[in-house]
Structure formats: structure tokens, C-alpha cells
C-alpha atoms as a PDB file:
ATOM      1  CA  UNK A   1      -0.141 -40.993 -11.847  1.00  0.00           C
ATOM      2  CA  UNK A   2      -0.607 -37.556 -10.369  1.00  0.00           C
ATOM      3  CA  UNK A   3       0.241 -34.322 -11.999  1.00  0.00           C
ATOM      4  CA  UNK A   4      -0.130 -30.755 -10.841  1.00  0.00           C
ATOM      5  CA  UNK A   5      -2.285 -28.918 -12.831  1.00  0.00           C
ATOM      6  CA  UNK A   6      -1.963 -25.742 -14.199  1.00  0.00           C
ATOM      7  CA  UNK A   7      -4.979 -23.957 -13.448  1.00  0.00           C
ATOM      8  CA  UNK A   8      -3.881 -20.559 -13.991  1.00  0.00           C
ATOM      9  CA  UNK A   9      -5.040 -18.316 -16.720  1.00  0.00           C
ATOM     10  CA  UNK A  10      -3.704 -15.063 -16.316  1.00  0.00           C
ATOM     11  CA  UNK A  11      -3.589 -14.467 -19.903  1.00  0.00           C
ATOM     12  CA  UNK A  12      -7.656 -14.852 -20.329  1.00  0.00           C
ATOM     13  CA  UNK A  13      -7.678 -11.082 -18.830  1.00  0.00           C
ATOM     14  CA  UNK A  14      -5.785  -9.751 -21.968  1.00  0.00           C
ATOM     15  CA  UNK A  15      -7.606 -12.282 -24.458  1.00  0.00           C
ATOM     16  CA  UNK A  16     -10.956 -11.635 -23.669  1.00  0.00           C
ATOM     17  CA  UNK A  17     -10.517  -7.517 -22.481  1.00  0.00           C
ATOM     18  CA  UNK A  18      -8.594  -7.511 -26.125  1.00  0.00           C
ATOM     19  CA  UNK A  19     -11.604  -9.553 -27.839  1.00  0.00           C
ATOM     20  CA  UNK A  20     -15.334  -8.997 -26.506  1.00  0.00           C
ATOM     21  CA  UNK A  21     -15.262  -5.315 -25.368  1.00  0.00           C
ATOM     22  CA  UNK A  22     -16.751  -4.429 -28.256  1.00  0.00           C
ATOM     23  CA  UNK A  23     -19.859  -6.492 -28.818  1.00  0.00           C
ATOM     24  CA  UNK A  24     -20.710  -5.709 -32.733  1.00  0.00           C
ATOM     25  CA  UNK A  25     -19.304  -7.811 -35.378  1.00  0.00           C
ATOM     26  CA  UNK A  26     -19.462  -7.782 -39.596  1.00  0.00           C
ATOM     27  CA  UNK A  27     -22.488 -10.556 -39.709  1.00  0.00           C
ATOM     28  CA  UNK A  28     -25.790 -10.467 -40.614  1.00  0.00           C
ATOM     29  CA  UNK A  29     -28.748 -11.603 -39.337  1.00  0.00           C
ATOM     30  CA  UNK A  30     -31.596 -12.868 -41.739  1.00  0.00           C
ATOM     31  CA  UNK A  31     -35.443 -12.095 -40.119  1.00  0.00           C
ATOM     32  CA  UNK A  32     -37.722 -13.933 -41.045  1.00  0.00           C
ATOM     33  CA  UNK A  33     -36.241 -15.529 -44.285  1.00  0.00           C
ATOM     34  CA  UNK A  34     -35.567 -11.622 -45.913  1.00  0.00           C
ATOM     35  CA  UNK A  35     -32.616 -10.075 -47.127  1.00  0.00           C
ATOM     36  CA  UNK A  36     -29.604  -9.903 -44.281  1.00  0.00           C
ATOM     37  CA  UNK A  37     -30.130  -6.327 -43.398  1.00  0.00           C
ATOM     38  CA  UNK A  38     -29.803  -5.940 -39.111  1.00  0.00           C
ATOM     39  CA  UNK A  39     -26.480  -6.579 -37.628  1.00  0.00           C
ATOM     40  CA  UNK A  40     -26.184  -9.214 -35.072  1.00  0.00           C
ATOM     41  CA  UNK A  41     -23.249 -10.296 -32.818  1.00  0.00           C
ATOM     42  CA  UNK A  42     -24.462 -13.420 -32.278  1.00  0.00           C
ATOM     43  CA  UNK A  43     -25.537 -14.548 -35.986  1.00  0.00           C
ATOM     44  CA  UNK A  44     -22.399 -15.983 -37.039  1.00  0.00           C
ATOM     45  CA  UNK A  45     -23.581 -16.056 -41.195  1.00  0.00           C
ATOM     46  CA  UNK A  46     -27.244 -17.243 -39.988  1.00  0.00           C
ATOM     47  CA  UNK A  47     -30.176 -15.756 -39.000  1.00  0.00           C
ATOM     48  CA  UNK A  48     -31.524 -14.552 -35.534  1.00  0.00           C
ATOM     49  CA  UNK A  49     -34.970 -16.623 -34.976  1.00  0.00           C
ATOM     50  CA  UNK A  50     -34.457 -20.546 -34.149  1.00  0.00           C
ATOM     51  CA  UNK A  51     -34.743 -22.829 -37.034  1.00  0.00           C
ATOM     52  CA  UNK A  52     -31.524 -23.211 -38.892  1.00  0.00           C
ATOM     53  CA  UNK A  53     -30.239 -26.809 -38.672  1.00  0.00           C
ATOM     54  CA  UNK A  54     -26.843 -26.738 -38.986  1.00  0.00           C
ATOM     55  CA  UNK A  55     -24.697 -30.301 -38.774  1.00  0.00           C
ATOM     56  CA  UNK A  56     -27.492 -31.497 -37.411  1.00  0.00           C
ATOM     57  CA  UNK A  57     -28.445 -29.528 -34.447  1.00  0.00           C
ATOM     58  CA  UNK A  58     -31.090 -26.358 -34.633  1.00  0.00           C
ATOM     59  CA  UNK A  59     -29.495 -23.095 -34.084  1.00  0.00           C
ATOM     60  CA  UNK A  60     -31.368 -21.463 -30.991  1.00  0.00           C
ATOM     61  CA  UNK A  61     -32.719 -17.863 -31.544  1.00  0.00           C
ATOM     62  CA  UNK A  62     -29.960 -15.429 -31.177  1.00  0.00           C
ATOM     63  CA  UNK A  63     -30.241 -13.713 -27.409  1.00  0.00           C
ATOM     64  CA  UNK A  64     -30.656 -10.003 -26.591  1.00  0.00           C
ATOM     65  CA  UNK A  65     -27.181  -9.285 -26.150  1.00  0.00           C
ATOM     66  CA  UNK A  66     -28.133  -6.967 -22.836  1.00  0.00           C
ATOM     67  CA  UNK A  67     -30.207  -9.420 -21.314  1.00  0.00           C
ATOM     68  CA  UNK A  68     -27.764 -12.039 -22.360  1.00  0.00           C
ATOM     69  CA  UNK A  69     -24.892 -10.061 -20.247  1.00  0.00           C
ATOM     70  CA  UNK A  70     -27.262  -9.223 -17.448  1.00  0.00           C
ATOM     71  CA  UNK A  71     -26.272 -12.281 -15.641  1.00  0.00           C
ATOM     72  CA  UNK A  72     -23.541 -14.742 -14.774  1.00  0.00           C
ATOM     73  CA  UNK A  73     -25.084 -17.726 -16.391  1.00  0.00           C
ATOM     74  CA  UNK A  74     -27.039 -15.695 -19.409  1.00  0.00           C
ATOM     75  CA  UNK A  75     -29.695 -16.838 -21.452  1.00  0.00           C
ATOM     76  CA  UNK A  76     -30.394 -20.871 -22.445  1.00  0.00           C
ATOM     77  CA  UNK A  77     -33.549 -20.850 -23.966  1.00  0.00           C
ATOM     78  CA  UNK A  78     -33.785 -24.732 -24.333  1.00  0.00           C
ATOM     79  CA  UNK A  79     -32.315 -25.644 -21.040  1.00  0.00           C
ATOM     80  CA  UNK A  80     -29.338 -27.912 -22.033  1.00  0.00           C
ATOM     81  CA  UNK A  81     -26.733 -25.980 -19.915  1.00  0.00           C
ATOM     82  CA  UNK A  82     -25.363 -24.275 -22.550  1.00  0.00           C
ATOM     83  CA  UNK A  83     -25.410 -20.504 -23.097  1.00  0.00           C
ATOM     84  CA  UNK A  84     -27.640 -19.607 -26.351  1.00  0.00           C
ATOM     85  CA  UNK A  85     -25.322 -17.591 -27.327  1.00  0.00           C
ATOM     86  CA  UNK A  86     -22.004 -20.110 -26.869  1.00  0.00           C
ATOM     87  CA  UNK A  87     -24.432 -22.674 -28.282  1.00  0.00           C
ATOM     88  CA  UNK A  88     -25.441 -20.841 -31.665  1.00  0.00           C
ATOM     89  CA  UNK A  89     -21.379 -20.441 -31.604  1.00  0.00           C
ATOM     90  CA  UNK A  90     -19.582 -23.599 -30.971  1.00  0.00           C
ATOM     91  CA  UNK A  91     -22.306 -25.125 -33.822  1.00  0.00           C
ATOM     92  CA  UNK A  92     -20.940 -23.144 -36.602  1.00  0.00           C
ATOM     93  CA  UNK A  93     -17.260 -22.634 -35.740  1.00  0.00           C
ATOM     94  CA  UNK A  94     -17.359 -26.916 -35.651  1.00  0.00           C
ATOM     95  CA  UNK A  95     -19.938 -27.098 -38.473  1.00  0.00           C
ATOM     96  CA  UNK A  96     -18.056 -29.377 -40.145  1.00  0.00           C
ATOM     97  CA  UNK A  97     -16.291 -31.505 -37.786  1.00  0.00           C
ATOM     98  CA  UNK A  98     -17.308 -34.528 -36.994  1.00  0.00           C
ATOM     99  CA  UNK A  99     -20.647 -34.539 -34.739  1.00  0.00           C
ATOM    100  CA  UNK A 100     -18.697 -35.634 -31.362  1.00  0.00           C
ATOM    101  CA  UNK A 101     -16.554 -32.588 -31.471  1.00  0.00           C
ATOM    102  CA  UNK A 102     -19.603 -30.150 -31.033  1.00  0.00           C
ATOM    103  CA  UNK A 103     -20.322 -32.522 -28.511  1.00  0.00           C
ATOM    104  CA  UNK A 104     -17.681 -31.972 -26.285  1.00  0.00           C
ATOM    105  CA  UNK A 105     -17.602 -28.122 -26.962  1.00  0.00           C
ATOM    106  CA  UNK A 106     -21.609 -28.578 -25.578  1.00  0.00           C
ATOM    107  CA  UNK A 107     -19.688 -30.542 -22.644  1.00  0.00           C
ATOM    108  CA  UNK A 108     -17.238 -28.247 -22.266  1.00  0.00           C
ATOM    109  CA  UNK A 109     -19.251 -25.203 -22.068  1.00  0.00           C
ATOM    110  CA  UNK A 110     -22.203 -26.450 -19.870  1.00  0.00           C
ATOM    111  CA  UNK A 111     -18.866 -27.325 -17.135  1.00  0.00           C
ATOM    112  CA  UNK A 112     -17.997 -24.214 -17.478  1.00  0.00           C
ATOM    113  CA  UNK A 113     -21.074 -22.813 -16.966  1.00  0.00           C
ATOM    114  CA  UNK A 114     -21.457 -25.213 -13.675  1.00  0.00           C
ATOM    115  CA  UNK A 115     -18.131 -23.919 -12.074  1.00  0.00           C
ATOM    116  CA  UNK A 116     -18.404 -20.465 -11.994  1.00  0.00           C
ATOM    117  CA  UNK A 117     -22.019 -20.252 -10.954  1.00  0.00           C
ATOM    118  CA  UNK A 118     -20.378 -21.106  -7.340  1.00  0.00           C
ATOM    119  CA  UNK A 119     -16.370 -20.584  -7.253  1.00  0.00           C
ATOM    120  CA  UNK A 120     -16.207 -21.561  -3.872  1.00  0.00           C
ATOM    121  CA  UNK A 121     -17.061 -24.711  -4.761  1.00  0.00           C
ATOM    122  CA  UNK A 122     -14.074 -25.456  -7.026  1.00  0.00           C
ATOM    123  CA  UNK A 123     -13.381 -28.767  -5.176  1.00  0.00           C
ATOM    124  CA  UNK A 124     -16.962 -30.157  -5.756  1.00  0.00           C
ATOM    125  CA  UNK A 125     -17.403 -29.002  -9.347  1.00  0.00           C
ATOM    126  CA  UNK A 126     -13.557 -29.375 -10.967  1.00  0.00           C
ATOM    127  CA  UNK A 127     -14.011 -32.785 -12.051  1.00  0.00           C
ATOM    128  CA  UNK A 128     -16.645 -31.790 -13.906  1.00  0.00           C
ATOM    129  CA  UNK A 129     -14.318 -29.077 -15.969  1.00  0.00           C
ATOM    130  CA  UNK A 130     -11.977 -32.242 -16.211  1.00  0.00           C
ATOM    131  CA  UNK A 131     -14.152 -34.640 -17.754  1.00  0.00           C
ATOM    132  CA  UNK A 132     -14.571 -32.140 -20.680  1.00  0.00           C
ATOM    133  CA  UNK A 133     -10.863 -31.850 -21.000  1.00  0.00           C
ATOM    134  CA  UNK A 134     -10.523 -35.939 -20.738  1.00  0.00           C
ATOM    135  CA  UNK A 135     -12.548 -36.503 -23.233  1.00  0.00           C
ATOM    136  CA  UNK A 136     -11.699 -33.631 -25.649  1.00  0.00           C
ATOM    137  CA  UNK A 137      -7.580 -35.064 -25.024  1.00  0.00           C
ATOM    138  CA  UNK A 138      -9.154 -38.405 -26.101  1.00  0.00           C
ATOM    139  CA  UNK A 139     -10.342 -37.552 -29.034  1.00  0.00           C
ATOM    140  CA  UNK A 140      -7.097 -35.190 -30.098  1.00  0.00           C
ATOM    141  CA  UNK A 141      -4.312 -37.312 -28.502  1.00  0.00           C
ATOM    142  CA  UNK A 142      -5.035 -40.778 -27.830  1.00  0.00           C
ATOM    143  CA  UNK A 143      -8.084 -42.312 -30.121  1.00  0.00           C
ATOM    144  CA  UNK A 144      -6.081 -43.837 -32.703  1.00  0.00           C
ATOM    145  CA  UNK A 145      -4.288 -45.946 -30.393  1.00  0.00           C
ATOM    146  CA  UNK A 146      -7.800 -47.924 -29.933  1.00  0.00           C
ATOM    147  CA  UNK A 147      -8.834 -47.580 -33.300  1.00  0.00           C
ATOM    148  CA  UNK A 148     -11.106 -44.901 -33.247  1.00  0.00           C
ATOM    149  CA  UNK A 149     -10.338 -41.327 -34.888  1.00  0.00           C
ATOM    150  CA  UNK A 150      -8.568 -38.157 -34.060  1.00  0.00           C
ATOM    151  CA  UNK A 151     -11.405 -35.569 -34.883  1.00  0.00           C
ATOM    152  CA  UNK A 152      -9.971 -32.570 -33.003  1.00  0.00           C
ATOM    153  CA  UNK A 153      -6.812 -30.897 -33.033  1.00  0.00           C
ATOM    154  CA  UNK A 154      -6.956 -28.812 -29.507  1.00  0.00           C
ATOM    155  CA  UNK A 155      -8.722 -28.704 -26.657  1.00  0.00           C
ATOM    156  CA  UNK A 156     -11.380 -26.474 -26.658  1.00  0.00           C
ATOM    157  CA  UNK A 157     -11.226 -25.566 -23.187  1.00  0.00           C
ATOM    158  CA  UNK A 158      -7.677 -23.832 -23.776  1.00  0.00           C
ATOM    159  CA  UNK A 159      -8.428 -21.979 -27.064  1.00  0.00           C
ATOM    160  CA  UNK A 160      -8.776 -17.873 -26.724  1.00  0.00           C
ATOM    161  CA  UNK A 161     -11.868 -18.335 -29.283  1.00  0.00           C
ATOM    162  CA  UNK A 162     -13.518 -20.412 -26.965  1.00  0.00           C
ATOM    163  CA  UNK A 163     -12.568 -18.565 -23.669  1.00  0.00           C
ATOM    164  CA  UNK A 164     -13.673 -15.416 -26.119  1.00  0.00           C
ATOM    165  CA  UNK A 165     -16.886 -16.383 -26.069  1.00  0.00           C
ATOM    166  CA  UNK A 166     -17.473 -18.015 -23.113  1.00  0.00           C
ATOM    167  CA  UNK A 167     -15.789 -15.542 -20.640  1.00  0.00           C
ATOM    168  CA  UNK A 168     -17.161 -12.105 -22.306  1.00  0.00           C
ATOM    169  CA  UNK A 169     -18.078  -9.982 -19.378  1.00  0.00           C
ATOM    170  CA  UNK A 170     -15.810  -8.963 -16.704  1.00  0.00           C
ATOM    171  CA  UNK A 171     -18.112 -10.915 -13.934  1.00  0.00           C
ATOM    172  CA  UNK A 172     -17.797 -14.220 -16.087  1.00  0.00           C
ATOM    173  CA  UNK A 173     -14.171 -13.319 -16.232  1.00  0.00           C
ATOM    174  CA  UNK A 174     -13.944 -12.968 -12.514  1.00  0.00           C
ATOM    175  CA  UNK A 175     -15.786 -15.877 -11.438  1.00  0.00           C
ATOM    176  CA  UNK A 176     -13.544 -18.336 -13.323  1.00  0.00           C
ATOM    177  CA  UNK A 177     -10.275 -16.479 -11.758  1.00  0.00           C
ATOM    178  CA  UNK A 178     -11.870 -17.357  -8.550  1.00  0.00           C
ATOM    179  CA  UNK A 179     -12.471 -20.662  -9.284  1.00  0.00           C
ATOM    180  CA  UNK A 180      -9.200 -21.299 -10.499  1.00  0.00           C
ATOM    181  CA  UNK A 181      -7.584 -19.894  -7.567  1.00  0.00           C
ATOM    182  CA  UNK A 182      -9.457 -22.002  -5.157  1.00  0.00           C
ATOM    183  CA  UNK A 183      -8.079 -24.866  -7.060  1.00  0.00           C
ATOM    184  CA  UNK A 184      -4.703 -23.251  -6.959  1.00  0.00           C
ATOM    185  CA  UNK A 185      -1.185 -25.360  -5.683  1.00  0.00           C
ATOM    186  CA  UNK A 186      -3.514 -28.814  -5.369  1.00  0.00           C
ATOM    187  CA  UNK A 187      -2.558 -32.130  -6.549  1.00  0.00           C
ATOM    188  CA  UNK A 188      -5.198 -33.920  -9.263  1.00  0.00           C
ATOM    189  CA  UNK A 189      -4.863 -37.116 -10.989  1.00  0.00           C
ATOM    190  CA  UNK A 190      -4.736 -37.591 -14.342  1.00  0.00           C
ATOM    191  CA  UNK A 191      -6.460 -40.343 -16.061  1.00  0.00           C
ATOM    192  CA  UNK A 192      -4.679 -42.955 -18.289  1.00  0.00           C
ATOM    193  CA  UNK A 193      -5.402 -42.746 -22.119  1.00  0.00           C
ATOM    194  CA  UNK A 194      -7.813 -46.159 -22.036  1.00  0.00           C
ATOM    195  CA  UNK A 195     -10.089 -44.101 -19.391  1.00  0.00           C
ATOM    196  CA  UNK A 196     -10.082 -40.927 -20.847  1.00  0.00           C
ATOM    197  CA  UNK A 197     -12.992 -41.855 -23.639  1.00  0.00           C
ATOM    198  CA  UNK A 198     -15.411 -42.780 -20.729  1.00  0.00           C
ATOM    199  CA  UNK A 199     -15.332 -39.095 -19.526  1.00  0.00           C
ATOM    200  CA  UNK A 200     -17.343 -38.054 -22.921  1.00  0.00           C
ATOM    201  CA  UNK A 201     -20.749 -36.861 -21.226  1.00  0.00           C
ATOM    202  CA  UNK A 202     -22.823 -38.197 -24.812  1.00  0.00           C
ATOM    203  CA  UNK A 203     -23.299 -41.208 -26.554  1.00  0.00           C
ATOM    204  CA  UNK A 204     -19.647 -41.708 -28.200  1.00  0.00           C
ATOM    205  CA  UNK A 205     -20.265 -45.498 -29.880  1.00  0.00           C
ATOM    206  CA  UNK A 206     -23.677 -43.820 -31.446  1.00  0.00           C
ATOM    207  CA  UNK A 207     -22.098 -40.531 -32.748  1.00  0.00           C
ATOM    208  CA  UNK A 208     -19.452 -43.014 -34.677  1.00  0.00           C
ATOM    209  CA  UNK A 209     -22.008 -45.303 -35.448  1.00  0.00           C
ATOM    210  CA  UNK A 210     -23.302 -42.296 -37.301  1.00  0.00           C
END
């Protein structure tokens, strides 16, 4: 079956232009184990240096938010493809969720990360952005009808607190309206529910073995 996809995302303009422009937010950032004193827009109710497990997974240290905005791709202080500053957030907002959905937020985020680093390669790198969406529709849509659970009630991909977060500066913002447009009018197929859990870039019979 073959569907055209609706790439567009006009609205991300007024979403993120409406949501990031102003970088400080109401939490506090603990240093060094004292009292929550020095604001932080990137501490989310924990504190700044690496160390907090959370679910599971340690929180990396919270990134200069300058430095972090310097560049298209930001700061990953561990190298797994995901922003520090995405990462720190997709851990707490799915903090208690079931491990596999900050799983696919990790794979949705590094594909982002992957397609606007080069927009005009939108027909190399969109199956990558798919495969995050597969498996995310998997996992909201179709898993109960193999006997496995529903553990997520959107698609990450699509949600303004996501596209918040990941699209904050007007040359993030631009490079994934480029990408999309390059993808604009073409044909895609989409997967059948029985092939969408094989899209899941992590270990999915381990994370429900857990």
C-alpha cells in the first residue's frame, strides 16, 4: 500500500516561535547535591551535573544553553545521537512510561538530528525519520493485536512538546522546513502493522522482558 505523506509542518513556525523564544523556565537546578538555588532551562526538577538516574538511564550534565544553540546539531556529550539537552528532556517527560517509550523518543530524536544535518539529502535520510514513526505507531496503534502492549498514546514525532524542544532555534527550524520540502508531493510506502515493530532501532523483546 502506498500513501502520500504529509510532510508539511507549517504550524511548527508558530509552535516553536510561540514556545522557545524565551529560554528561562521556573526549575531549579541542584549543584553539587545543595539547596536548588541557580535557575536552569534545561533541569527539568533535577540537577545540572550528570549523575541522576532516572527510569533507568543517567541524566547527562545539563549543556550551556549558548554553546548548546551555537550549532545545528548542539551538544551530545556521550555521543548517542541525541542532543544533551533533548536527552535530559525526553527522560523525565517519559519517566514513568514504560522503558521502550524513551526508547523511541531516543530514536526519534537522534533521526531527527540525522535529517537536518544535510536537507538536501531528504531522499537518503527519510526512512530513517520513518522508522521512528513505525515503530512509535506500533507501539500506540497496533501492539495489542500481537499481544504485546500499547505503552504510548501519540507519536512523539508529531507532538508540539517534542518539536518544542527539538526545533528551538530558528536554524533547527529552517533546516527541517527544508527537509520537508525536498520530500514534498512524493509517494512513500507505508508499512503493514506486522512490520512496523521491526522498525524499533533497540532491543524490543529485552525491554519487555524487563
Amino acid at each position: 500500500m502506498k500513501k502520500i505523506f504529509a510532510y508539511s509542518i507549517a504550524l511548527v513556525l508558530a509552535l516553536v516561535f510561540n514556545g522557545c523564544e524565551d529560554k528561562k523556565s521556573n526549575n531549579s537546578s541542584t549543584i553539587n547535591g545543595g539547596t536548588p538555588s541557580v535557575k536552569h532551562p534545561y533541569a527539568y526538577g533535577y540537577g545540572c551535573e550528570a549523575g541522576d538516574v532516572v527510569n533507568g538511564y543517567e541524566l547527562p550534565a545539563c549543556p550551556d544553553p549558548v554553546e548548546n544553540d551555537k550549532t545545528l546539531l548542539g551538544i551530545d556529550s556521550n555521543n548517542n545521537g541525541v542532543r544533551d539537552d533533548v536527552e535530559r528532556w525526553l527522560i523525565v517527560r517519559y519517566k514513568n512510561d514504560h522503558k521502550i517509550v524513551t526508547e523511541i523518543g531516543f530514536q526519534t530524536a537522534r533521526a531527527v538530528q540525522i535529517v537536518i544535518q544535510d536537507p538536501s539529502k531528504a531522499q537518503e535520510t527519510y526512512p530513517i525519520e520513518d522508522a521512528a514513526q513505525f515503530c512509535n505507531s506500533y507501539f500506540t496503534r497496533y501492539a495489542n493485536l500481537f499481544n504485546e502492549p500499547i505503552l504510548i498514546d501519540h507519536i512523539i514525532i508529531t507532538s508540539t512538546a517534542f518539536k518544542t524542544i527539538q526545533l528551538n532555534t530558528r536554524e533547527r527550524i529552517k533546516a527541517y522546513l527544508a527537509y520537508d520540502k525536498a520530500l514534498s508531493g512524493g509517494v512513500y510506502r507505508l508499512p503493514h502493522a506486522d512490520e512496523r515493530r521491526a522498525f524499533c532501532s533497540f532491543d524490543v523483546n529485552a525491554l519487555l522482558g524487563e
